[in-house]
N, C-alpha and C. Protein backbone atom coordinates (compact mmCIF):
# COMPACT_ATOMS: atom_id res chain seq x y z
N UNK A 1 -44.35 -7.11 -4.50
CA UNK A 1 -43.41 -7.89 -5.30
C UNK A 1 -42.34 -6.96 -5.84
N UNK A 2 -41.28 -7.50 -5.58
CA UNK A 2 -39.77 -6.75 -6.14
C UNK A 2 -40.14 -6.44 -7.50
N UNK A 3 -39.34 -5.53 -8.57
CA UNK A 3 -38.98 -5.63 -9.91
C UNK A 3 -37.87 -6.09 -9.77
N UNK A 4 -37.61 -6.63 -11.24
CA UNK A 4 -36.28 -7.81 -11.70
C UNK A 4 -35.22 -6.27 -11.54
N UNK A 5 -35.14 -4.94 -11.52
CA UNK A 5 -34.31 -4.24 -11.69
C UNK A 5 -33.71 -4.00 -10.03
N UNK A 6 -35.16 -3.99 -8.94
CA UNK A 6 -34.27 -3.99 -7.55
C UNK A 6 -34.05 -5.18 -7.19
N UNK A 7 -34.60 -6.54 -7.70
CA UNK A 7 -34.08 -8.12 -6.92
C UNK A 7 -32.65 -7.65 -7.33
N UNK A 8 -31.95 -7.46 -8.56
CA UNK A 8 -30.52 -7.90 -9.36
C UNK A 8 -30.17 -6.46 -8.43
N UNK A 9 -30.82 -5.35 -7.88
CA UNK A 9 -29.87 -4.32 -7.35
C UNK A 9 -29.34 -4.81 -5.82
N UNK A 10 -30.12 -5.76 -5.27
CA UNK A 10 -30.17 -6.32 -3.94
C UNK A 10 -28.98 -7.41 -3.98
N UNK A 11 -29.25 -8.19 -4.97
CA UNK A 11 -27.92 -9.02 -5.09
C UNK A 11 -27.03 -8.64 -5.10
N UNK A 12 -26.89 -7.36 -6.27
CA UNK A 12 -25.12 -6.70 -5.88
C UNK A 12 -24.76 -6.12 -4.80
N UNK A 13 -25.89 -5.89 -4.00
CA UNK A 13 -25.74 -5.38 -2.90
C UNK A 13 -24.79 -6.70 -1.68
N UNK A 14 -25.77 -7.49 -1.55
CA UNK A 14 -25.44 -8.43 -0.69
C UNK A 14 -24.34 -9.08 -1.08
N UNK A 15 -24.10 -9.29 -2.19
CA UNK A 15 -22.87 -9.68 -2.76
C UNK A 15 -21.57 -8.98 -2.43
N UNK A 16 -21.50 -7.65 -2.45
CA UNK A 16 -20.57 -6.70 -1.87
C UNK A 16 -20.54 -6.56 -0.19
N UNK A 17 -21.69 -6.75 0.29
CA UNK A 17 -21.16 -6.68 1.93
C UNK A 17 -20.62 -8.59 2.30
N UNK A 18 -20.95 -9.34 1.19
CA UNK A 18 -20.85 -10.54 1.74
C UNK A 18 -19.31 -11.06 1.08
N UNK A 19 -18.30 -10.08 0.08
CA UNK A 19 -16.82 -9.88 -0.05
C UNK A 19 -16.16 -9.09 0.99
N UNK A 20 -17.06 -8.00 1.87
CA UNK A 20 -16.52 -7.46 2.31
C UNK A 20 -16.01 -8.51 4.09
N UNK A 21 -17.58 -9.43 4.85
CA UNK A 21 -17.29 -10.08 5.75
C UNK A 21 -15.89 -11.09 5.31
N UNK A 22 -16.15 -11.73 4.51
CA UNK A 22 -15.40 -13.26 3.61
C UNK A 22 -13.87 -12.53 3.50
N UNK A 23 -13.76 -11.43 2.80
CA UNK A 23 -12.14 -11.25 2.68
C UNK A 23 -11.42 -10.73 4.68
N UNK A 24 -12.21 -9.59 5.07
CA UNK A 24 -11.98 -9.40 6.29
C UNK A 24 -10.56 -8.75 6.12
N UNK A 25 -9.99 -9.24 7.22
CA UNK A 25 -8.36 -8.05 6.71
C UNK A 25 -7.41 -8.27 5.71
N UNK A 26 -6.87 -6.75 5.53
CA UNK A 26 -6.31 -6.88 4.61
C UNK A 26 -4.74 -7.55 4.37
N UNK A 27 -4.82 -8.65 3.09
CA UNK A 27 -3.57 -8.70 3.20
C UNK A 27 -2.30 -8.10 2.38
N UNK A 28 -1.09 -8.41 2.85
CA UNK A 28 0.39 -7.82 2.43
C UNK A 28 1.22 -9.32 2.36
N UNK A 29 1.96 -8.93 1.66
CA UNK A 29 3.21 -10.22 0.80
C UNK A 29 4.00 -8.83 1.08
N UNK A 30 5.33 -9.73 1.93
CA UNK A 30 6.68 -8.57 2.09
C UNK A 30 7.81 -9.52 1.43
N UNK A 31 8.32 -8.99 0.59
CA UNK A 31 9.05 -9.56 -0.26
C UNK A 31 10.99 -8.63 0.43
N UNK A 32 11.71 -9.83 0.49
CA UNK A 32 13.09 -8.99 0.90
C UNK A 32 13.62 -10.04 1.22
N UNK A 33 15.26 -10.57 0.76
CA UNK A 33 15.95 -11.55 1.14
C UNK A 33 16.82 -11.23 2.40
N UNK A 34 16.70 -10.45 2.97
CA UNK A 34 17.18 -10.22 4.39
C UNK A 34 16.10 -10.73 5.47
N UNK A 35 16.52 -11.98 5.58
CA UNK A 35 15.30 -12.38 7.07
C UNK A 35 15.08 -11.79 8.08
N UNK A 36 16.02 -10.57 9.00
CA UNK A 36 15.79 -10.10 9.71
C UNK A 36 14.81 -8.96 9.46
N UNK A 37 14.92 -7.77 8.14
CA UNK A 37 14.17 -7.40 8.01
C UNK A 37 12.60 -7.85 7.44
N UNK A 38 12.83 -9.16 6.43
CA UNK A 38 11.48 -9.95 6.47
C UNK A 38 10.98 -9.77 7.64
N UNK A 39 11.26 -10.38 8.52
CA UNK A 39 10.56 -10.71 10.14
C UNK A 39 10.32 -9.73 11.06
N UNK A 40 10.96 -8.89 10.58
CA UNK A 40 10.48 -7.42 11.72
C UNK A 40 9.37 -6.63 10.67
N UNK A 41 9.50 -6.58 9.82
CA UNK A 41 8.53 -5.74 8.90
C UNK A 41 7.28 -6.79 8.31
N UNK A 42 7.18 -8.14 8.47
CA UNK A 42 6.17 -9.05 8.83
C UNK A 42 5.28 -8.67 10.51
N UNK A 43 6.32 -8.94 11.33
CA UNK A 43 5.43 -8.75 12.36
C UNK A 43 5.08 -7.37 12.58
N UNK A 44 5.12 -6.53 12.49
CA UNK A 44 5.24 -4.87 12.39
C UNK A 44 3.68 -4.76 12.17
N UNK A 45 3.45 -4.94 10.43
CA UNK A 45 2.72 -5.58 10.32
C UNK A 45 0.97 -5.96 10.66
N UNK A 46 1.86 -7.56 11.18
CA UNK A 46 0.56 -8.52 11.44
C UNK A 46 0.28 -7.88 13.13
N UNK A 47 1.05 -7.01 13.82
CA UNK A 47 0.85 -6.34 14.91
C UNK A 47 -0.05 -5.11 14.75
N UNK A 48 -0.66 -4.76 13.60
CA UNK A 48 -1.45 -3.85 13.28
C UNK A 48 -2.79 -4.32 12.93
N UNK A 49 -2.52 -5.74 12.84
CA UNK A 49 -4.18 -6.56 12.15
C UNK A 49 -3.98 -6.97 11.10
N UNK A 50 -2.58 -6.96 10.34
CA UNK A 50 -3.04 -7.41 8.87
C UNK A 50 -2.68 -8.81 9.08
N UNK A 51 -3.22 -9.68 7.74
CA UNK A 51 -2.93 -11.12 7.22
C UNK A 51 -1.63 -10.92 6.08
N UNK A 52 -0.38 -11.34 6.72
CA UNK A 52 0.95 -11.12 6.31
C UNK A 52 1.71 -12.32 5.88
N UNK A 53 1.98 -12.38 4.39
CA UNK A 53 3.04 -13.73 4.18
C UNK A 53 4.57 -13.03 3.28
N UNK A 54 5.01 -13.83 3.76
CA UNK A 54 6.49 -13.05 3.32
C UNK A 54 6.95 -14.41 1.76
N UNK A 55 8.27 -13.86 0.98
CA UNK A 55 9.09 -14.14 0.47
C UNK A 55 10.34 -13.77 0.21
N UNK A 56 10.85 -14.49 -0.13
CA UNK A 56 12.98 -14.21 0.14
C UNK A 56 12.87 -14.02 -1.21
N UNK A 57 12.30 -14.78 -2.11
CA UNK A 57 12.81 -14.61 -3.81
C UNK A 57 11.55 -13.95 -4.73
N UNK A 58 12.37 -13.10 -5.90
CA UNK A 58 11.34 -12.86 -6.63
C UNK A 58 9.80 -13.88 -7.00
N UNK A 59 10.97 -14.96 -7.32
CA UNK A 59 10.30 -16.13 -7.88
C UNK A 59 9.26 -16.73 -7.18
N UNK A 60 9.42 -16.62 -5.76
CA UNK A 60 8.74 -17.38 -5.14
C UNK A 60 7.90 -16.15 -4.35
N UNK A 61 7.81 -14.84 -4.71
CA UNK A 61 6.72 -13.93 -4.53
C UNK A 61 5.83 -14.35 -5.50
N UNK A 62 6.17 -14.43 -6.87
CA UNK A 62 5.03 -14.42 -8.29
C UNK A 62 4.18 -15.80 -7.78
N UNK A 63 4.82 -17.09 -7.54
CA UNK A 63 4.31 -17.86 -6.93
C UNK A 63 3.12 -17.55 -6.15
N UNK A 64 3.38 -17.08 -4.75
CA UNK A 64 2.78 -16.42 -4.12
C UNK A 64 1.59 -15.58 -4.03
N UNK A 65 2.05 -14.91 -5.07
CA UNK A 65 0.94 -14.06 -6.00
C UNK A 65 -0.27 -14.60 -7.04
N UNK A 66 0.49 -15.90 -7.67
CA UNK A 66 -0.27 -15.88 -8.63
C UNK A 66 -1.22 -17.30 -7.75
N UNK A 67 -1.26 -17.66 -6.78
CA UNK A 67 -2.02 -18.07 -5.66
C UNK A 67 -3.17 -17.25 -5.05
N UNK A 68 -3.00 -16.51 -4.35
CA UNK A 68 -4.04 -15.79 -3.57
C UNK A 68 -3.49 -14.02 -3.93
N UNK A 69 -4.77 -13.60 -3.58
CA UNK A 69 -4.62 -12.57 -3.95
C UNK A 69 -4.21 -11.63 -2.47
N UNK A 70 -3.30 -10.30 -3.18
CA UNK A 70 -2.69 -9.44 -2.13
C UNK A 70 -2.98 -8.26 -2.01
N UNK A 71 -3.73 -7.70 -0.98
CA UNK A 71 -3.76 -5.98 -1.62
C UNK A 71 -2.62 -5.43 -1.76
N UNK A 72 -1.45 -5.60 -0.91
CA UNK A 72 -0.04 -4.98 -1.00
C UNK A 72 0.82 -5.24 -1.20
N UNK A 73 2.35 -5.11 -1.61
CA UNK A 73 3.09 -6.28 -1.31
C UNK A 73 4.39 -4.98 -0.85
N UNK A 74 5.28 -5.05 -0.35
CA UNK A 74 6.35 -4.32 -0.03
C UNK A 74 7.80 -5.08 -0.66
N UNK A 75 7.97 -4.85 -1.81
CA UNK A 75 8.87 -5.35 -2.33
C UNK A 75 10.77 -4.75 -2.77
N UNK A 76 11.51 -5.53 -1.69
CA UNK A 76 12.72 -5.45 -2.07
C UNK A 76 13.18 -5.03 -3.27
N UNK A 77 14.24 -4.25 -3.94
CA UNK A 77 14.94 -3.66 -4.96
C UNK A 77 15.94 -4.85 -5.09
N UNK A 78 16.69 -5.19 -4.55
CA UNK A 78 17.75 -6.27 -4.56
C UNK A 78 17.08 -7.34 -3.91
N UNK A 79 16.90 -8.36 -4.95
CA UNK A 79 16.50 -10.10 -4.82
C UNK A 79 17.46 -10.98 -5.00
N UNK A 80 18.08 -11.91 -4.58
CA UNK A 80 18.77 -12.69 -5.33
C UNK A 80 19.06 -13.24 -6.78
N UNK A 81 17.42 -13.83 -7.15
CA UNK A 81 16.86 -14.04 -7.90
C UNK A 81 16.79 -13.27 -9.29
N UNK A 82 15.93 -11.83 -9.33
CA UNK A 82 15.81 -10.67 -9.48
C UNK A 82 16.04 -9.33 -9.30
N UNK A 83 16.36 -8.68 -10.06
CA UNK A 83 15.75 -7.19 -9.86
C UNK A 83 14.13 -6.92 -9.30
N UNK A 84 14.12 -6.38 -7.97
CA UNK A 84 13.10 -5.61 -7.83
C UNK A 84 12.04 -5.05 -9.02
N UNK A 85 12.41 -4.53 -9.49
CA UNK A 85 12.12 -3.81 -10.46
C UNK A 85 11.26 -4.88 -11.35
N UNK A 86 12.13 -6.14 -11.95
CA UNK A 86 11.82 -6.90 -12.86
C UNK A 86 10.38 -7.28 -12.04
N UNK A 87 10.34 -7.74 -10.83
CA UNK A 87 9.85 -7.89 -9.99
C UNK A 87 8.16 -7.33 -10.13
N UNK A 88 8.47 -6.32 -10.12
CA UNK A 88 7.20 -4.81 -9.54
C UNK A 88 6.40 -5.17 -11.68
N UNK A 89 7.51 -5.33 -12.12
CA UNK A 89 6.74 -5.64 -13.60
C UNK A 89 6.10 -6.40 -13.90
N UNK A 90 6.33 -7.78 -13.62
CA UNK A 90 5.42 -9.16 -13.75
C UNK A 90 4.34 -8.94 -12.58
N UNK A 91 4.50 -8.24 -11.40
CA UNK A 91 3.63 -8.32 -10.79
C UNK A 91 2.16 -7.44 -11.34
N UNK A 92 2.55 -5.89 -12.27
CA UNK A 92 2.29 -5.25 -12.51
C UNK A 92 1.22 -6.03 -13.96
N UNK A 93 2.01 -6.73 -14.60
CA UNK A 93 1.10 -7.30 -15.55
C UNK A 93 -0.01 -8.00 -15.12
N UNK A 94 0.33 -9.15 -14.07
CA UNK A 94 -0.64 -10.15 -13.39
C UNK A 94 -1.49 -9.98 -12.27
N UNK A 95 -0.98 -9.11 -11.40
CA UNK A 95 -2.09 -8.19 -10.46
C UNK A 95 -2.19 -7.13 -10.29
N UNK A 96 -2.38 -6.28 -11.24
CA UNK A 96 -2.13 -4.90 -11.60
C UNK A 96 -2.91 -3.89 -10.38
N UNK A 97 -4.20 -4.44 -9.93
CA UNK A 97 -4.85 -3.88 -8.78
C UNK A 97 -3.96 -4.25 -7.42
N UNK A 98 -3.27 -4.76 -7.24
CA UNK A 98 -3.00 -4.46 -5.89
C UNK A 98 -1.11 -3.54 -5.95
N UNK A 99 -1.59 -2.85 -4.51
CA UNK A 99 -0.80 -1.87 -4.37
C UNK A 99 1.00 -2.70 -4.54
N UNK A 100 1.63 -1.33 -5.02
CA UNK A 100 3.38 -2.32 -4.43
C UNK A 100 4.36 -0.88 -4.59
N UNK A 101 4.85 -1.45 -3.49
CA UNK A 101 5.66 -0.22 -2.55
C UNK A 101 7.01 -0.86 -2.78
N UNK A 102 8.12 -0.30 -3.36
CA UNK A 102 9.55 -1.04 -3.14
C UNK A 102 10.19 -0.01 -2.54
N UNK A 103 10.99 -1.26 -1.71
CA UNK A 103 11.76 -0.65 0.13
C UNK A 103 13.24 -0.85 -0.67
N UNK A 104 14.17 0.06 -0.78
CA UNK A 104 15.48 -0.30 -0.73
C UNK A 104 16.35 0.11 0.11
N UNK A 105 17.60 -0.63 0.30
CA UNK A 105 18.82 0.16 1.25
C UNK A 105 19.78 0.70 0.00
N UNK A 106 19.56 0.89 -1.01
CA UNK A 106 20.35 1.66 -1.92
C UNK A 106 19.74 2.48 -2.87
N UNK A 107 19.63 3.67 -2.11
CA UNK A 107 19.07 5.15 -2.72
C UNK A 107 19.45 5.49 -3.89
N UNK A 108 18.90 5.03 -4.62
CA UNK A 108 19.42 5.61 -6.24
C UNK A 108 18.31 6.47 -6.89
N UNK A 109 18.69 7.47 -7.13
CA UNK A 109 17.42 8.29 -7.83
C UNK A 109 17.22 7.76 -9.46
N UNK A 110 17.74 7.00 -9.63
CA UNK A 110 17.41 5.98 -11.02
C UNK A 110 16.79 5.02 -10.73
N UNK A 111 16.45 4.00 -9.44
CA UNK A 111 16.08 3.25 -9.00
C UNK A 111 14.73 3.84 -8.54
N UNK A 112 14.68 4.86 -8.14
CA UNK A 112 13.11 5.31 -7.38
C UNK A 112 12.48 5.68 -8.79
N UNK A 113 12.97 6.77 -9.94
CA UNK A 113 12.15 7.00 -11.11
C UNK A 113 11.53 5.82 -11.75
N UNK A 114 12.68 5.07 -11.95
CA UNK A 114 12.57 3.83 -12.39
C UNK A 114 11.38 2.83 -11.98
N UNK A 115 11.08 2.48 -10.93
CA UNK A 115 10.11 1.99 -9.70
C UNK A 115 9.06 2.47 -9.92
N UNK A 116 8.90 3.88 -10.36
CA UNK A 116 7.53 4.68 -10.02
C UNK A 116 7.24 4.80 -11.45
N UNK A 117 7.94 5.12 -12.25
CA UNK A 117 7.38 4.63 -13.91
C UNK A 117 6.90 3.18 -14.26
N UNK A 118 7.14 2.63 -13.33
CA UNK A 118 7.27 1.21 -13.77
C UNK A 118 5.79 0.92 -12.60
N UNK A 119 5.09 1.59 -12.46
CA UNK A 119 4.11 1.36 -11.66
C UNK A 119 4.03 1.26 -9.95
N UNK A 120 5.25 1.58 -9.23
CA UNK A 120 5.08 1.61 -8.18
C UNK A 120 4.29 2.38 -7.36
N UNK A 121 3.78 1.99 -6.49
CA UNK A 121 2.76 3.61 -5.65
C UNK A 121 3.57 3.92 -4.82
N UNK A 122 4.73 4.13 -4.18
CA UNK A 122 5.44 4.31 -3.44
C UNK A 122 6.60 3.85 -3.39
N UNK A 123 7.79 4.40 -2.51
CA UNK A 123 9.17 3.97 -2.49
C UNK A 123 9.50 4.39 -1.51
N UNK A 124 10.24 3.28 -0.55
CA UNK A 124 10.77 3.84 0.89
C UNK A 124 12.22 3.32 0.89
N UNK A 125 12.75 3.96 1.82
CA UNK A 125 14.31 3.61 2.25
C UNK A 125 14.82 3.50 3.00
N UNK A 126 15.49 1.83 2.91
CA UNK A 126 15.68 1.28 4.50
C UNK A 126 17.21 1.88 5.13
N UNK A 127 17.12 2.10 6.42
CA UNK A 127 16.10 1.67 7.32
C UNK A 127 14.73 2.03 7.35
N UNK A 128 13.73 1.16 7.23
CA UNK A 128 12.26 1.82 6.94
C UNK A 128 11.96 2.29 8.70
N UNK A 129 11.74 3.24 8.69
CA UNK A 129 10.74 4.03 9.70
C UNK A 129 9.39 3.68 10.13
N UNK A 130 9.28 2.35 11.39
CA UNK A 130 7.99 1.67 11.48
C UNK A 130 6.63 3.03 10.97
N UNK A 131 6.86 3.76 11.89
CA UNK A 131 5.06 4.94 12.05
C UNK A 131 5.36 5.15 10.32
N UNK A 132 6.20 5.43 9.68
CA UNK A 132 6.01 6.15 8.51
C UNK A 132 5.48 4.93 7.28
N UNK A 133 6.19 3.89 7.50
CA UNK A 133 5.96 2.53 6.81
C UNK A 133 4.38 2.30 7.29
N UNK A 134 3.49 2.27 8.19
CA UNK A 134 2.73 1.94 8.53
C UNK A 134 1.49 3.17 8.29
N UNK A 135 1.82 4.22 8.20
CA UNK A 135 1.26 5.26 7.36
C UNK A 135 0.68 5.07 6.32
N UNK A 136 2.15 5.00 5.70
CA UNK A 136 1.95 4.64 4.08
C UNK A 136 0.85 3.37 3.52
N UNK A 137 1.69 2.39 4.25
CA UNK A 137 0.03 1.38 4.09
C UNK A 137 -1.01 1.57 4.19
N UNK A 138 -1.52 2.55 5.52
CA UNK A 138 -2.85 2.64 5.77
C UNK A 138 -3.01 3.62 4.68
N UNK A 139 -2.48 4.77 3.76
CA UNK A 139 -3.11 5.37 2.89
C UNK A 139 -3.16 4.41 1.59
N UNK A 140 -2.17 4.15 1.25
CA UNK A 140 -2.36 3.39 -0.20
C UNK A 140 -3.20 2.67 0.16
N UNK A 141 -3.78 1.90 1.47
CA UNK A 141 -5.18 0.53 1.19
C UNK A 141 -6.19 1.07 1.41
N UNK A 142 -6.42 2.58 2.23
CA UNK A 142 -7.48 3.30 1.76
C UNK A 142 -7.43 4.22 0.25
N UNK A 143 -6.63 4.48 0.19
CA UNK A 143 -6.69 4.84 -1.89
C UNK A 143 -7.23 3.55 -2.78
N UNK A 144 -6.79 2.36 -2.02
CA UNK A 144 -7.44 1.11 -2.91
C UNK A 144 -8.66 0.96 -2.92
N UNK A 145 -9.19 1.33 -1.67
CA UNK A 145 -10.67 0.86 -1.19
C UNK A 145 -11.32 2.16 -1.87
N UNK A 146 -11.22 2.92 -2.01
CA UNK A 146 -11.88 4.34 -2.48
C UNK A 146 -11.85 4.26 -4.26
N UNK A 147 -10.83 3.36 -4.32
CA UNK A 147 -10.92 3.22 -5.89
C UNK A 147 -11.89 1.91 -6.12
N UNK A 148 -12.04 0.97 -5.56
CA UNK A 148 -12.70 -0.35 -5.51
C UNK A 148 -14.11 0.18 -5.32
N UNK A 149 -14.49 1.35 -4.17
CA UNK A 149 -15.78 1.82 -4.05
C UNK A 149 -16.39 2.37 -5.18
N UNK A 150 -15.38 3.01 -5.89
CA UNK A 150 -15.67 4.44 -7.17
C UNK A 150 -16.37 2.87 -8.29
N UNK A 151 -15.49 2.03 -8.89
CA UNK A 151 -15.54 1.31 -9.46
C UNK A 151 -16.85 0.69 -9.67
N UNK A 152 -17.30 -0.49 -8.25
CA UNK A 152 -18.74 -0.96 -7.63
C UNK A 152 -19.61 0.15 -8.07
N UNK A 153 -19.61 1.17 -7.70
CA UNK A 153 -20.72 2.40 -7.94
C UNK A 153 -20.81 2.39 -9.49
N UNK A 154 -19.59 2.33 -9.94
CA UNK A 154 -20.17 2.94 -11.59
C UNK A 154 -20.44 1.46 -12.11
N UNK A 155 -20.25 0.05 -11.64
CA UNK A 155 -20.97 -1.21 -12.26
C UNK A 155 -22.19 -1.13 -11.63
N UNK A 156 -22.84 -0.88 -10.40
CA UNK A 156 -23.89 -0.58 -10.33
C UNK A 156 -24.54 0.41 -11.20
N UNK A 157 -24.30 2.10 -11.26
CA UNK A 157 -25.11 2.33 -11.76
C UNK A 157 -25.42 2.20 -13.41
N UNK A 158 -24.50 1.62 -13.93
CA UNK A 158 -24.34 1.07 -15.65
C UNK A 158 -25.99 -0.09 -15.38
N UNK A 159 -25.54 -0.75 -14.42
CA UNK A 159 -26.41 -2.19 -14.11
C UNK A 159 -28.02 -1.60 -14.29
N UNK A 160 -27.82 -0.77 -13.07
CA UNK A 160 -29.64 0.20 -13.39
C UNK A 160 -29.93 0.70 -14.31
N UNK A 161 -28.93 1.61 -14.72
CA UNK A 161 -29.55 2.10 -15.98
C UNK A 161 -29.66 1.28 -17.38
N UNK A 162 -29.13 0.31 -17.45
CA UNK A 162 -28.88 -1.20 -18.62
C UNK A 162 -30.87 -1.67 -18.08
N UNK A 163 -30.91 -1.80 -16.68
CA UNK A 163 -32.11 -2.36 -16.35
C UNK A 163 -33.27 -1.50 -16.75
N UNK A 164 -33.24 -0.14 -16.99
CA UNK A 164 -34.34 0.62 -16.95
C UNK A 164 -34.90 0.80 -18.41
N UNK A 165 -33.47 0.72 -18.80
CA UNK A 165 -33.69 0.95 -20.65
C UNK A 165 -34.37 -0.79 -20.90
N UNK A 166 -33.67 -2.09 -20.08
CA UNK A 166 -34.41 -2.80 -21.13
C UNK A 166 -36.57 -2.86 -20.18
N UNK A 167 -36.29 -2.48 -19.12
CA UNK A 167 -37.73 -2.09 -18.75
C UNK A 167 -38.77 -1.55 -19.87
N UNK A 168 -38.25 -0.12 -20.22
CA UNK A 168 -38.56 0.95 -21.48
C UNK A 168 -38.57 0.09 -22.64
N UNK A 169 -38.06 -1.12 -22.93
CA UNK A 169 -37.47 -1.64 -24.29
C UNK A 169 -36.81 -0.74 -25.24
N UNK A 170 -35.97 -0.46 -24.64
CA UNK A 170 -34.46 0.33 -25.05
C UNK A 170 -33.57 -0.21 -25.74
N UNK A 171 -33.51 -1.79 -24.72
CA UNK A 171 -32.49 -2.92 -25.17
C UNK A 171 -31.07 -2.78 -26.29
């Protein structure tokens, strides 16, 4: 017969490989009111395996966002709508875990400080460079997953050791 400390360690277990089948690949929201680059840096992309939805407007990224969840999003500096920037902030309040990279065609070294104080993990400049753009993703969503792993580990082992003390009557 199990103890109540490995049944509840088995659950988090199965629970974590059974987010890991259920979510499956990862997705990206590419945010940019230029459709041509939307659509080439969408399929770019979903030509690598990911699950990819785009938006033209700030507004209708947060939308977007505050719907399903994104590991990434690649977000435009110039929106119609918005500032980029304003952008990377509301996103920053409301899904603070997932990654966001802003792509601009106007290099401003006030615009990149700006971006990266303001929580960005990255900043590229268009013309974006497919291999280098596609780099970058694959590290920032393995930096995510390595932080998501670190995380799981330390709610697990809080979980056991919470279980052992109230075993002991520690409580």
């Amino acid at each position: 017969m199990k103890c109540a400390g490995q049944a509840f360690s088995d659950t988090v277990d199965l629970a974590t490989r059974l987010v890991v089948v259920v979510v499956g690949k990862k997705s990206i929201l590419v945010v940019d009111d230029d459709r041509t680059i939307l659509t080439s840096l969408a399929e770019l992309l979903r030509l690598e395996g990911y699950d990819v939805d785009v938006a033209e407007t700030g507004s209708e990224a947060m939308k977007k966002a505050d719907a399903r969840y994104y590991n990434l999003a690649l977000l435009d500096i110039k929106l119609p709508d918005m500032d980029g920037t304003e952008l990377l902030d509301k996103m920053r309040e409301t899904v603070p875990k997932m990654v966001k990279i802003m792509v601009t065609g106007y290099p401003e070294l006030g615009n990149a400080v700006k971006s990266l104080n303001m929580g960005a993990n990255a900043y590229l400049l268009k013309p974006v460079d497919p291999k280098t753009l596609l780099e970058m993703v694959q590290k920032k969503l393995q930096d995510q997953d390595e932080a998501e792993r670190m995380s799981q580990e330390k709610v697990k082992e809080w979980i056991e050791t919470r279980v052992r003390k109230l075993k002991h009557g520690e409580g």
